[in-house]
C-alpha atoms as a PDB file:
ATOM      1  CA  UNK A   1      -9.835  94.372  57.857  1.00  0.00           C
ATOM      2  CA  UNK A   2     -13.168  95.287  57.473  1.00  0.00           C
ATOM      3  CA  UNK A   3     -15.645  93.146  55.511  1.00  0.00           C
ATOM      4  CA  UNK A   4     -15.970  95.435  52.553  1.00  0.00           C
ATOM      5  CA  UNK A   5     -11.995  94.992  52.302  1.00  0.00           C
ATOM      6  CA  UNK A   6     -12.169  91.641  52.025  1.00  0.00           C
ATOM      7  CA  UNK A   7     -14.818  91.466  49.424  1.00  0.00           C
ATOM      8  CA  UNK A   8     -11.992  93.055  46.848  1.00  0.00           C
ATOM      9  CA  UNK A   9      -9.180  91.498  46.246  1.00  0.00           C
ATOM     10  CA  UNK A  10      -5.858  91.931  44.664  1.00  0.00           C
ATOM     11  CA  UNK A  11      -3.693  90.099  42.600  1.00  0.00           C
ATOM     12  CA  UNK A  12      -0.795  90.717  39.869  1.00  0.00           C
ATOM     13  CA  UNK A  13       0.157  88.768  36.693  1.00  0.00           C
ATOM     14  CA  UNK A  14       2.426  89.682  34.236  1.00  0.00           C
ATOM     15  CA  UNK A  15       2.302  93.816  33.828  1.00  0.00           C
ATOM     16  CA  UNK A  16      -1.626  92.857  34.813  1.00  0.00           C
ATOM     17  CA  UNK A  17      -3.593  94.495  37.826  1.00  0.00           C
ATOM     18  CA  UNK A  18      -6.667  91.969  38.829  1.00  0.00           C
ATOM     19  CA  UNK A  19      -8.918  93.149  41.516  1.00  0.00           C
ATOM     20  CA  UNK A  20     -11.704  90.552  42.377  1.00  0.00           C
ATOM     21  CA  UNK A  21     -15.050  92.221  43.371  1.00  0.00           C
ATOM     22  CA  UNK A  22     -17.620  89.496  45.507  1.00  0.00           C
ATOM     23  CA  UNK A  23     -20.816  91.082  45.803  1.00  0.00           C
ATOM     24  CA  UNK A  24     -21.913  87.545  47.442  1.00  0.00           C
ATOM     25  CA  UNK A  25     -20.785  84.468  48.232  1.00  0.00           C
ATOM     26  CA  UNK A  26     -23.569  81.895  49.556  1.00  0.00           C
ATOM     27  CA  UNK A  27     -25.082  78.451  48.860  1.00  0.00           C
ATOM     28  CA  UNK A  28     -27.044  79.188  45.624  1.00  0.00           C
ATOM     29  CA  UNK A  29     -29.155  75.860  44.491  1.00  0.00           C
ATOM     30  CA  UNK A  30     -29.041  72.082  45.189  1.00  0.00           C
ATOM     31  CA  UNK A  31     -25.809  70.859  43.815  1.00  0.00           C
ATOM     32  CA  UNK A  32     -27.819  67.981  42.225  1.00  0.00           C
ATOM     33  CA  UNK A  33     -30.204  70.732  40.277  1.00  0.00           C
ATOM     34  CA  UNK A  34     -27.445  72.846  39.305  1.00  0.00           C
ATOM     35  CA  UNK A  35     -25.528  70.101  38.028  1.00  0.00           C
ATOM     36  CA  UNK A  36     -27.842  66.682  37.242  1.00  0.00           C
ATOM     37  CA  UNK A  37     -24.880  65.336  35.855  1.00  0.00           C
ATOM     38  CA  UNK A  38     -22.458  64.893  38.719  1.00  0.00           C
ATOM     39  CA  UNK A  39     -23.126  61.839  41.056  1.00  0.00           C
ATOM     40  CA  UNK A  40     -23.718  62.528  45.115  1.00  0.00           C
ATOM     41  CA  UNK A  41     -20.808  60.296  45.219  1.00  0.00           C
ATOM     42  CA  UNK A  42     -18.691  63.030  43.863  1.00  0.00           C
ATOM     43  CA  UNK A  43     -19.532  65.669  46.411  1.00  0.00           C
ATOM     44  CA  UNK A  44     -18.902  63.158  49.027  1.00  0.00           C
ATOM     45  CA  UNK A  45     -15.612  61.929  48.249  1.00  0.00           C
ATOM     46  CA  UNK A  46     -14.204  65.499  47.880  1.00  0.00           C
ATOM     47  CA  UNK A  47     -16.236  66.928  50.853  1.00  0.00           C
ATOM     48  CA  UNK A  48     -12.856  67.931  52.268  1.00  0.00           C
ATOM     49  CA  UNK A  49     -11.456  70.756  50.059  1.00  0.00           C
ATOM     50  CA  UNK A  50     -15.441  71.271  48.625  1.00  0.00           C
ATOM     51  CA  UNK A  51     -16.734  72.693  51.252  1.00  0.00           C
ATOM     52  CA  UNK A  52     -17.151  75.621  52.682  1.00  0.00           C
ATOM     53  CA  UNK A  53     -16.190  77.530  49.776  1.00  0.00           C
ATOM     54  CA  UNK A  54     -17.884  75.383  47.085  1.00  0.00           C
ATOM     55  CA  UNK A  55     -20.453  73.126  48.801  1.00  0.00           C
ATOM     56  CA  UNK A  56     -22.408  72.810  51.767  1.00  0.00           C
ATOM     57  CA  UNK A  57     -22.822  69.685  52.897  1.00  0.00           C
ATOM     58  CA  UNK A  58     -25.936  69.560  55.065  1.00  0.00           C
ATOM     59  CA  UNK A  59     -27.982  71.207  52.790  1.00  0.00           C
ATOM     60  CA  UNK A  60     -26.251  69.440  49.403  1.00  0.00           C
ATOM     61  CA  UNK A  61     -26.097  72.943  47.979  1.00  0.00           C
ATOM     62  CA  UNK A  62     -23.511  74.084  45.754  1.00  0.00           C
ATOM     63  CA  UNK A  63     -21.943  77.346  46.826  1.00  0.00           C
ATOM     64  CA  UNK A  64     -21.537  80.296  44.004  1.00  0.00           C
ATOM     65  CA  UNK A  65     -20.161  83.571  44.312  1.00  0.00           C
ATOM     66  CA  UNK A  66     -21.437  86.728  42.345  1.00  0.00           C
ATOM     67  CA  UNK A  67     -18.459  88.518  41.176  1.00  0.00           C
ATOM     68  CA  UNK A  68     -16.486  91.229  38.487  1.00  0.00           C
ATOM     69  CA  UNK A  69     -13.180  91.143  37.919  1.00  0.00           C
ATOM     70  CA  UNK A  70     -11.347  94.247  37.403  1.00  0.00           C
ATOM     71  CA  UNK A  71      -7.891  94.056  35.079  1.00  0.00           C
ATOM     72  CA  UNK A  72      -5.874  97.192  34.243  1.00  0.00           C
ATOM     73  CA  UNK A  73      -2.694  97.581  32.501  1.00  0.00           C
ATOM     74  CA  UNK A  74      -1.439 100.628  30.440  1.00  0.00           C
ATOM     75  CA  UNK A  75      -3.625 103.269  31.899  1.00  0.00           C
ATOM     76  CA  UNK A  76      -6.391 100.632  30.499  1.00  0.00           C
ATOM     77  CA  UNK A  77      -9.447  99.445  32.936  1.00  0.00           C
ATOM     78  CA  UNK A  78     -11.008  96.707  32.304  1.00  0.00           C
ATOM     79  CA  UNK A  79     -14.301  94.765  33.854  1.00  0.00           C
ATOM     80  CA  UNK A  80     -15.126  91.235  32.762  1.00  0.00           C
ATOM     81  CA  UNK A  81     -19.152  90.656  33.872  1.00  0.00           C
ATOM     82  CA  UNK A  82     -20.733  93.091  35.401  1.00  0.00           C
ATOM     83  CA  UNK A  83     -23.301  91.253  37.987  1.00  0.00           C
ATOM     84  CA  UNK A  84     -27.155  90.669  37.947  1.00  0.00           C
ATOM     85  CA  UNK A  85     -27.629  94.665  38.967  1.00  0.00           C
ATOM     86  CA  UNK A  86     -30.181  96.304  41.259  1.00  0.00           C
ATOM     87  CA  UNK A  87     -34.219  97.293  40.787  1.00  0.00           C
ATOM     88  CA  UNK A  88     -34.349  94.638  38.359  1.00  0.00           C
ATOM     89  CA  UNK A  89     -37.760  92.582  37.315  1.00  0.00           C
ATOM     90  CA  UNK A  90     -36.561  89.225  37.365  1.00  0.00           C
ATOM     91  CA  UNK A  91     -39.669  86.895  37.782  1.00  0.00           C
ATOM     92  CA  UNK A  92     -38.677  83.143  38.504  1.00  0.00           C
ATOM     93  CA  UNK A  93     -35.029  84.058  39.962  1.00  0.00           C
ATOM     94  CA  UNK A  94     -35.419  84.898  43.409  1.00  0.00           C
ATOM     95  CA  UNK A  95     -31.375  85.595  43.766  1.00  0.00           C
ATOM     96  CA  UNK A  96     -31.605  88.311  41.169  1.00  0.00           C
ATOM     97  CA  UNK A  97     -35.104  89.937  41.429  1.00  0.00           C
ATOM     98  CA  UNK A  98     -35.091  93.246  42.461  1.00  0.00           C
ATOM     99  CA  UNK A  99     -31.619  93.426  44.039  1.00  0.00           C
ATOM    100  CA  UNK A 100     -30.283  96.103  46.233  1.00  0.00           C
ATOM    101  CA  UNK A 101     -26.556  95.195  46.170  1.00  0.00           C
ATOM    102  CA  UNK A 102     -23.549  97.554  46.358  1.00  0.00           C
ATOM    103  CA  UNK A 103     -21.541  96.846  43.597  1.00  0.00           C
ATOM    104  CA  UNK A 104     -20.832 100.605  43.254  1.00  0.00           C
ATOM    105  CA  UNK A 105     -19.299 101.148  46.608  1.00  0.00           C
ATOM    106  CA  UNK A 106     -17.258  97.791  45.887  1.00  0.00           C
ATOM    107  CA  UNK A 107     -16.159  99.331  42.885  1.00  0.00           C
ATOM    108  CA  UNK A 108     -15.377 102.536  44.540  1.00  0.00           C
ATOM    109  CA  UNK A 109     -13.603 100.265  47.183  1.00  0.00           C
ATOM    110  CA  UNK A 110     -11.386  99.380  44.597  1.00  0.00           C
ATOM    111  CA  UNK A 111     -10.352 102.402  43.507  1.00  0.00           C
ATOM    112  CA  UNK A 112     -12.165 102.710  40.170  1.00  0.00           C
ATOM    113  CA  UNK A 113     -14.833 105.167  38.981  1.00  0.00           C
ATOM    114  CA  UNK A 114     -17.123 104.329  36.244  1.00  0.00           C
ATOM    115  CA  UNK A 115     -16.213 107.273  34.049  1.00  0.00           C
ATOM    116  CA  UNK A 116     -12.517 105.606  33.879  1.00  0.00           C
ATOM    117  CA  UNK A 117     -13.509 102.057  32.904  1.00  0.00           C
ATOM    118  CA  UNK A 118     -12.556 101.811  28.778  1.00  0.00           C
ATOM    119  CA  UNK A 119     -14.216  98.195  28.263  1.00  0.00           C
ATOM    120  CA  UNK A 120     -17.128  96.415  29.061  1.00  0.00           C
ATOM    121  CA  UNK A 121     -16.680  92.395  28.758  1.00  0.00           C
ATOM    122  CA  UNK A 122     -19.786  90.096  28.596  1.00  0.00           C
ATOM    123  CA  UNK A 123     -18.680  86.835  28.397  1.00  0.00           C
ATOM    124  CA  UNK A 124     -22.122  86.124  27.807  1.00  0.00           C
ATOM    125  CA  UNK A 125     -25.728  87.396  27.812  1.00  0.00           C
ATOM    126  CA  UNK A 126     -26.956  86.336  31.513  1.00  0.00           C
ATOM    127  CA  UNK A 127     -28.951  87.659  33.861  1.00  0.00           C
ATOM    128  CA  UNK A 128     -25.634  87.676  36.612  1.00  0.00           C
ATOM    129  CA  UNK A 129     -23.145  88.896  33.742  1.00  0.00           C
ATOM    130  CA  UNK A 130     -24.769  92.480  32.571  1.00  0.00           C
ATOM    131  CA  UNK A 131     -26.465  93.977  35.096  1.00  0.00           C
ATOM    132  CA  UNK A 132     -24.546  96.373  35.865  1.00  0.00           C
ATOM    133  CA  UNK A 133     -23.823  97.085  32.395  1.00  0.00           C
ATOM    134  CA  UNK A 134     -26.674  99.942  32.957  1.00  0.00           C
ATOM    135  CA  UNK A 135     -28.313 102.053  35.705  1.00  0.00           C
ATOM    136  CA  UNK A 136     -31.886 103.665  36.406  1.00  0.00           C
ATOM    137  CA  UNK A 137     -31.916 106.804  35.576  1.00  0.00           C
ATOM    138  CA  UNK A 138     -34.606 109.547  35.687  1.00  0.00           C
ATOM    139  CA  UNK A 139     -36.915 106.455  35.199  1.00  0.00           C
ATOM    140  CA  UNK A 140     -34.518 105.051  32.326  1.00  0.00           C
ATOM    141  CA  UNK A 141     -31.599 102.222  31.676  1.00  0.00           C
ATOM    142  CA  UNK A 142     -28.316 104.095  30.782  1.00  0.00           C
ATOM    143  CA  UNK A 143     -24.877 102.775  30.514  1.00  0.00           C
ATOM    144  CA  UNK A 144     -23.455 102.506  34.077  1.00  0.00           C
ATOM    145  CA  UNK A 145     -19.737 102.759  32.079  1.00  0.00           C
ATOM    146  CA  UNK A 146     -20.182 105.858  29.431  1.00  0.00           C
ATOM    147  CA  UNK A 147     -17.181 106.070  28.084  1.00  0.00           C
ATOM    148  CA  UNK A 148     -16.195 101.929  27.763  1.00  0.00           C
ATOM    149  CA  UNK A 149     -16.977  99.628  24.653  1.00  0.00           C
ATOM    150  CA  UNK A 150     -19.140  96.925  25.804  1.00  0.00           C
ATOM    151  CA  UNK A 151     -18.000  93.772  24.013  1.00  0.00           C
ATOM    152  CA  UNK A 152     -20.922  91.569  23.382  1.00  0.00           C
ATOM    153  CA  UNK A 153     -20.994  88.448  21.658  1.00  0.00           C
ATOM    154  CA  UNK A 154     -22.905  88.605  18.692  1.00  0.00           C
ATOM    155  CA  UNK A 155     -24.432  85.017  19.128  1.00  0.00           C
ATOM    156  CA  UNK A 156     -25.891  85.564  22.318  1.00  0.00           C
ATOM    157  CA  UNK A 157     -27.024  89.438  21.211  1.00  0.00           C
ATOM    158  CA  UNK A 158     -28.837  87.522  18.028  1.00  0.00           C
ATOM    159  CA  UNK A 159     -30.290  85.111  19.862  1.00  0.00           C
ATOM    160  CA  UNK A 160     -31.193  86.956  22.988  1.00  0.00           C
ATOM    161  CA  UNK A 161     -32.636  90.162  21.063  1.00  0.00           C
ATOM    162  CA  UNK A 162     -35.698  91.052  19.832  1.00  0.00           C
ATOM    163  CA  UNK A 163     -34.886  89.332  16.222  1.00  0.00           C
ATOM    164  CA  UNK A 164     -34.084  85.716  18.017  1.00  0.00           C
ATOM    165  CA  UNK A 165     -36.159  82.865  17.578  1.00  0.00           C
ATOM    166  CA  UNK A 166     -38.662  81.621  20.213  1.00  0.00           C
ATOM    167  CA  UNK A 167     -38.021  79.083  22.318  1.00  0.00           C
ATOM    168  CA  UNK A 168     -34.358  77.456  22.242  1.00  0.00           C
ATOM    169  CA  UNK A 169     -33.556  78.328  25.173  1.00  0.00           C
ATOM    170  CA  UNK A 170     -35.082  81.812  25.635  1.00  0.00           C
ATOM    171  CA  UNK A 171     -37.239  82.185  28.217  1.00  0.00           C
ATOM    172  CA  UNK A 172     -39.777  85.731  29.047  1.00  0.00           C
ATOM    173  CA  UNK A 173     -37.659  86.885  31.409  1.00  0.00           C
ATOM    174  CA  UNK A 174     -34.698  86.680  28.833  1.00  0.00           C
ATOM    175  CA  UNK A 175     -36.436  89.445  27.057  1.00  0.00           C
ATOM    176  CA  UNK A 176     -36.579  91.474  30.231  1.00  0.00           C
ATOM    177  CA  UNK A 177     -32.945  91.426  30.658  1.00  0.00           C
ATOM    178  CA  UNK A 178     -31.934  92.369  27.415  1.00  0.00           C
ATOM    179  CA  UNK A 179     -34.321  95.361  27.187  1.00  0.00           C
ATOM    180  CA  UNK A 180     -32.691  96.825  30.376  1.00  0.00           C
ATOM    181  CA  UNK A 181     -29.284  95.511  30.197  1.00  0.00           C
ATOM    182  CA  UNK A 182     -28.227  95.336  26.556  1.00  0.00           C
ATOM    183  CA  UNK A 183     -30.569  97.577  24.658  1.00  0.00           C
ATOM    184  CA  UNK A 184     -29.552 100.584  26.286  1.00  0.00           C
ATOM    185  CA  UNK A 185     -25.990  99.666  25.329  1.00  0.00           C
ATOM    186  CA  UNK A 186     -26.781  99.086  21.581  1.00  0.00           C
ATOM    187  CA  UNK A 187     -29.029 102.631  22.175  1.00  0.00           C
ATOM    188  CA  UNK A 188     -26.025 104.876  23.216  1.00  0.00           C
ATOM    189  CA  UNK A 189     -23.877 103.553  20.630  1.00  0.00           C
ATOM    190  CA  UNK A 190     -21.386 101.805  23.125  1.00  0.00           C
ATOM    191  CA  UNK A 191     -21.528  98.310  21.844  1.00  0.00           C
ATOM    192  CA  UNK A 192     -18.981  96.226  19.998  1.00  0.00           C
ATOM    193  CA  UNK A 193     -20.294  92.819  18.343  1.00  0.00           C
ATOM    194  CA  UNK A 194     -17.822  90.294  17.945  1.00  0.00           C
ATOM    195  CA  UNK A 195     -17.553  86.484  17.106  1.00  0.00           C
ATOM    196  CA  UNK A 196     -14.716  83.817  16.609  1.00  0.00           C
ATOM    197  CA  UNK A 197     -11.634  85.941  18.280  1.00  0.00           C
ATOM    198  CA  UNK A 198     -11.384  89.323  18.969  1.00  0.00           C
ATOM    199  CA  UNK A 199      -8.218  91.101  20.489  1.00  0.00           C
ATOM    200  CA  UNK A 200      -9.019  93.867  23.092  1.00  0.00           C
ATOM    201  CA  UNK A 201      -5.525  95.056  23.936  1.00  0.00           C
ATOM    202  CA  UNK A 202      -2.099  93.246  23.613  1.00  0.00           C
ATOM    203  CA  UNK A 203      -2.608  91.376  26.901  1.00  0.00           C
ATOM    204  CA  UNK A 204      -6.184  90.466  26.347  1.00  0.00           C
ATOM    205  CA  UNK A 205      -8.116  88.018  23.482  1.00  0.00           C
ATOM    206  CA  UNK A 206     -11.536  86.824  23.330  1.00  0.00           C
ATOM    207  CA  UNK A 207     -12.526  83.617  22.115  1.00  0.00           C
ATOM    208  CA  UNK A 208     -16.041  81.927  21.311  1.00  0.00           C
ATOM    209  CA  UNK A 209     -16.465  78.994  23.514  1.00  0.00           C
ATOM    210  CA  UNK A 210     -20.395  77.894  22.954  1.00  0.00           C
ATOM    211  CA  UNK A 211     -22.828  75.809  24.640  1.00  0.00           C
ATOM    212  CA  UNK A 212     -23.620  77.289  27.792  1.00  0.00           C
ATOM    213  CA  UNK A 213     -25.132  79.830  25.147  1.00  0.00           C
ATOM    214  CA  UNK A 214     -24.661  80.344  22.009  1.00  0.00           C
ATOM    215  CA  UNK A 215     -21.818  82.803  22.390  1.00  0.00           C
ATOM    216  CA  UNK A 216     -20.261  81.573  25.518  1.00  0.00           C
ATOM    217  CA  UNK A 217     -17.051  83.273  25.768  1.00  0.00           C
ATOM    218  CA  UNK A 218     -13.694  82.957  27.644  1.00  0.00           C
ATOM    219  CA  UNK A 219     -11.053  85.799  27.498  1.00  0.00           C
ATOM    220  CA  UNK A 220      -7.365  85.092  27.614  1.00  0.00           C
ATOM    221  CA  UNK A 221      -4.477  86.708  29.691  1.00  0.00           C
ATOM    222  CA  UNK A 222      -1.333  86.583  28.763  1.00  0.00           C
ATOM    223  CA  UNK A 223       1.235  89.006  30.202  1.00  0.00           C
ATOM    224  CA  UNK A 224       5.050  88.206  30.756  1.00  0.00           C
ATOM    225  CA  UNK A 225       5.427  84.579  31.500  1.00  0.00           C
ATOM    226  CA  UNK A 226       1.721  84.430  33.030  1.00  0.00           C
ATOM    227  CA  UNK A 227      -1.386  83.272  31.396  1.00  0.00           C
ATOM    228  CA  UNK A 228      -4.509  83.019  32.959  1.00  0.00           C
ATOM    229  CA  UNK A 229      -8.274  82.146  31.113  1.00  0.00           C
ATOM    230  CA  UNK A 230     -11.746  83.528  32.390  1.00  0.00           C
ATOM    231  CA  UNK A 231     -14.111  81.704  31.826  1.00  0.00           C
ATOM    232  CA  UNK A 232     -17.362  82.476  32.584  1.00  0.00           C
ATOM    233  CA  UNK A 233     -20.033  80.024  33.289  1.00  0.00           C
ATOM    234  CA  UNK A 234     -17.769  77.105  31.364  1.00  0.00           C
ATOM    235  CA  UNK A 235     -17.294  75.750  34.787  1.00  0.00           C
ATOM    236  CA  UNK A 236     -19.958  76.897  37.534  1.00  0.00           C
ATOM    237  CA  UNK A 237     -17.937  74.496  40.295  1.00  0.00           C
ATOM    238  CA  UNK A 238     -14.491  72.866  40.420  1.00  0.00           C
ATOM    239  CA  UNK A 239     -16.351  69.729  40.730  1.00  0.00           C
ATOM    240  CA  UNK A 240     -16.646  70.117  36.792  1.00  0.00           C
ATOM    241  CA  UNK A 241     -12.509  69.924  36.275  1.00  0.00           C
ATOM    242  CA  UNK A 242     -13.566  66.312  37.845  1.00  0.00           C
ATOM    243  CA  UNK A 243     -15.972  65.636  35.661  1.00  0.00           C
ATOM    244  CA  UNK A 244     -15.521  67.893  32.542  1.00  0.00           C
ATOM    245  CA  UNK A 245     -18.369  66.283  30.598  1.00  0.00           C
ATOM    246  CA  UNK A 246     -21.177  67.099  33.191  1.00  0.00           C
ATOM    247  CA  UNK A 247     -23.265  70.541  31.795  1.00  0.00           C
ATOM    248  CA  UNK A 248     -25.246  72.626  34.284  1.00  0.00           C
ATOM    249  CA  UNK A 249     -28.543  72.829  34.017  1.00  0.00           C
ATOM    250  CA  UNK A 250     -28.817  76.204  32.739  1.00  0.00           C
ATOM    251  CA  UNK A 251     -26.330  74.991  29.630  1.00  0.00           C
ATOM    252  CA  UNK A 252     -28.589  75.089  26.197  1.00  0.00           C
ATOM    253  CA  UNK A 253     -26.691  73.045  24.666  1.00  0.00           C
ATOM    254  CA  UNK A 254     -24.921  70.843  27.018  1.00  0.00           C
ATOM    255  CA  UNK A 255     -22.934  68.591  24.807  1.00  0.00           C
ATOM    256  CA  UNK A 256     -20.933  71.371  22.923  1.00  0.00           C
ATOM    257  CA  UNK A 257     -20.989  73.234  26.838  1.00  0.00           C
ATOM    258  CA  UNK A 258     -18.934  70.026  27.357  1.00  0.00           C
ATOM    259  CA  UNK A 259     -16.732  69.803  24.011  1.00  0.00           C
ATOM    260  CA  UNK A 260     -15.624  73.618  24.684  1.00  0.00           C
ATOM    261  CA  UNK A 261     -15.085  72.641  28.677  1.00  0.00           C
ATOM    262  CA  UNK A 262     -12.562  70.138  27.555  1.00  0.00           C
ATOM    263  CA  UNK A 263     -10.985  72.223  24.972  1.00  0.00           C
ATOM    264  CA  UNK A 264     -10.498  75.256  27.199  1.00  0.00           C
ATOM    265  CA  UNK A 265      -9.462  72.729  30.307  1.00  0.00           C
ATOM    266  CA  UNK A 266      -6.737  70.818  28.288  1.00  0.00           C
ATOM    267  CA  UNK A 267      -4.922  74.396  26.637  1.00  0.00           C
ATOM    268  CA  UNK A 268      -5.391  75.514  30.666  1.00  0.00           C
ATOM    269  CA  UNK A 269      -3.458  72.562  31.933  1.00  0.00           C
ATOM    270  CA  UNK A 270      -0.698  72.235  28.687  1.00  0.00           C
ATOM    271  CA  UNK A 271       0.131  75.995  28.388  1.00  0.00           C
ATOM    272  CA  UNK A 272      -0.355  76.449  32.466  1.00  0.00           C
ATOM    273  CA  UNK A 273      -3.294  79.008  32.336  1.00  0.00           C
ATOM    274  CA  UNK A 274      -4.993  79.887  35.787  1.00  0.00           C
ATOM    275  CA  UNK A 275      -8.524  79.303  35.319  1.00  0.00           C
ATOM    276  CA  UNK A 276     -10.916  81.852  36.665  1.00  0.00           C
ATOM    277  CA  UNK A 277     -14.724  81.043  36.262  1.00  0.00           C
ATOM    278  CA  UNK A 278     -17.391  83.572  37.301  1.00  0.00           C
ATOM    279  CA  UNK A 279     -18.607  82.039  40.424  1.00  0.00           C
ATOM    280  CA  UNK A 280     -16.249  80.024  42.159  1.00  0.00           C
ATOM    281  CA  UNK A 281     -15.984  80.908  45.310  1.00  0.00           C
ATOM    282  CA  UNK A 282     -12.881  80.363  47.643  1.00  0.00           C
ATOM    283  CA  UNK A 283      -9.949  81.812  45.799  1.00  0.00           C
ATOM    284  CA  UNK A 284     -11.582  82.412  42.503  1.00  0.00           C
ATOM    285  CA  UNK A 285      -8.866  80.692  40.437  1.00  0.00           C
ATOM    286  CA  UNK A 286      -7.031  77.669  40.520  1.00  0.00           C
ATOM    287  CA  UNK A 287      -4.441  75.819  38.226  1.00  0.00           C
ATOM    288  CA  UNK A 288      -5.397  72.975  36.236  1.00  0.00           C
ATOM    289  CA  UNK A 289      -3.170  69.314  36.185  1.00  0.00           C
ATOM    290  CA  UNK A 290      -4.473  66.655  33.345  1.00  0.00           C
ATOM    291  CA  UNK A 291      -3.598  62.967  32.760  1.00  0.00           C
ATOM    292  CA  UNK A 292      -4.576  62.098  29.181  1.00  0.00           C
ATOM    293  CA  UNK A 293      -8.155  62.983  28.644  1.00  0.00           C
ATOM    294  CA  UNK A 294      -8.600  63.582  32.912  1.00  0.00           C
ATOM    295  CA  UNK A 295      -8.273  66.237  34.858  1.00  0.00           C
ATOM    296  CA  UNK A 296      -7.627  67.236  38.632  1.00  0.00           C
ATOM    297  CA  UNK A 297      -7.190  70.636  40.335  1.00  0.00           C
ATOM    298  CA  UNK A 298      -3.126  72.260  40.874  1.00  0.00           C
ATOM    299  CA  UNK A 299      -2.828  74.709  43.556  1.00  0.00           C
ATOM    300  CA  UNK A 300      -4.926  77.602  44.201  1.00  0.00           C
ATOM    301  CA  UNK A 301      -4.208  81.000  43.266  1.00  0.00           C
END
């Protein structure tokens, strides 16, 4: 198998098609930055099924993958994130400035051309969840995906566009990636603002789930007897199904980060939703088991 095979992945649920597309998978940042809230006792005790996937011990990084997922059904393609995107100005975030990744020939890997992808999901307005949503073009940002709706929350779009207020969160660089990854979108006419719930197809519903930003998303599968939640950055390690109240740092506001965490992880675990987060690395998706108000990891997908 050669390495670009195993950087796309398959899996089925329900009448659902999931392909898994890992540009990277690497230690990203100290796990004790990324997440201030989660002891060094907590990485040490779970060491064993942590690492290599999720943490690397010797350095006390956390490990994060950079990743789409790909869901068709009906004829219907679907991407959920679309990466951080190459020849980008990104000042102050050495992993995504002026990358030169092949998310294209991973796509094409997978069998799907961007003229055939319908929708566009942003679970929310990051620098590694719209890149791709646009290309350089004759010296321009066009949509990557011409014919797709991008669905964009409208929280994050307010407070991440031009109109927003400063500070709160928003940092220069935010601007940046909203003139080059969301503007264009708005521009061509290909965006969808949404808020609260919003159905994409009869498999697929969004759902608000704030704090990381303001319009944090997750989008829900359900399919046959199969269910299965992306989540985004609600969880940026499993450590978090541990310790559901601990926010990473980039959160802005990590108490409600943590109220929707525990919302989303207790439907996962009662109604037996795989949980797929943007960046865990591994498998990509596990099953959730709770006691009362505590949580633990179920099997692997």
């Amino acid at each position: 198998m050669t390495e670009e095979n195993t950087r796309v992945r398959r899996m089925v649920l329900g009448d659902v098609e999931i392909l898994r597309l890992v540009e990277w998978h690497r230690p990203f940042a100290p796990a004790a930055a990324l997440l201030p809230g989660v002891g060094a006792d907590v990485w040490r005790d779970n060491a064993g099924w942590l690492a290599p996937d999720h943490w690397e011990p010797a350095g006390g990084r956390a490990v994060l993958a950079l990743q789409t997922w790909v869901l068709r059904c009906g004829g219907r393609t679907v991407l959920v994130d679309t990466g951080a995107g190459n020849g980008r100005e990104r000042p102050g975030m050495p992993p995504f400035h002026r990358c030169e990744g092949d998310f294209l020939d991973l796509l094409a890997a997978a069998g799907v051309r961007p003229d055939e992808v319908d929708t566009v999901i942003n679970t929310h307005l990051h620098v590694d969840h719209v890149g791709w949503n646009t290309r350089e073009e004759n010296g321009e940002w066009v949509p990557t995906f011409p014919n797709a709706r991008y669905l964009i929350p409208a929280a994050d779009d307010a407070h991440f566009g031009p109109d927003g207020a400063g500070g709160n969160g928003r940092q220069p660089v935010d601007r940046l990636i909203y003139a080059d990854s969301v503007a264009p979108i708005h521009r061509a006419g290909l965006s969808v603002l949404w808020d609260g719930h919003h159905r994409v197809d009869d498999h697929l519903t969004l759902e608000s789930a704030p704090g990381h930003t303001p319009g944090s998303s997750v989008l829900r599968l359900t399919s046959g007897g199969d269910r299965a939640v992306f989540v985004g950055d609600l969880l940026h390690s499993p450590v978090q199904i541990l310790e559901p109240d601990c926010a990473s740092a980039a959160c802005l506001d990590p108490a409600r980060s943590a109220a929707s965490r525990r919302r989303i992880l207790h439907r996962a675990a009662d109604e037996r939703e795989l949980l797929i987060p943007a960046h865990f690395g591994g498998r990509g998706a596990v099953e959730v088991r709770r006691t009362g108000d505590s949580f633990t990891l179920g099997a692997w997908a």
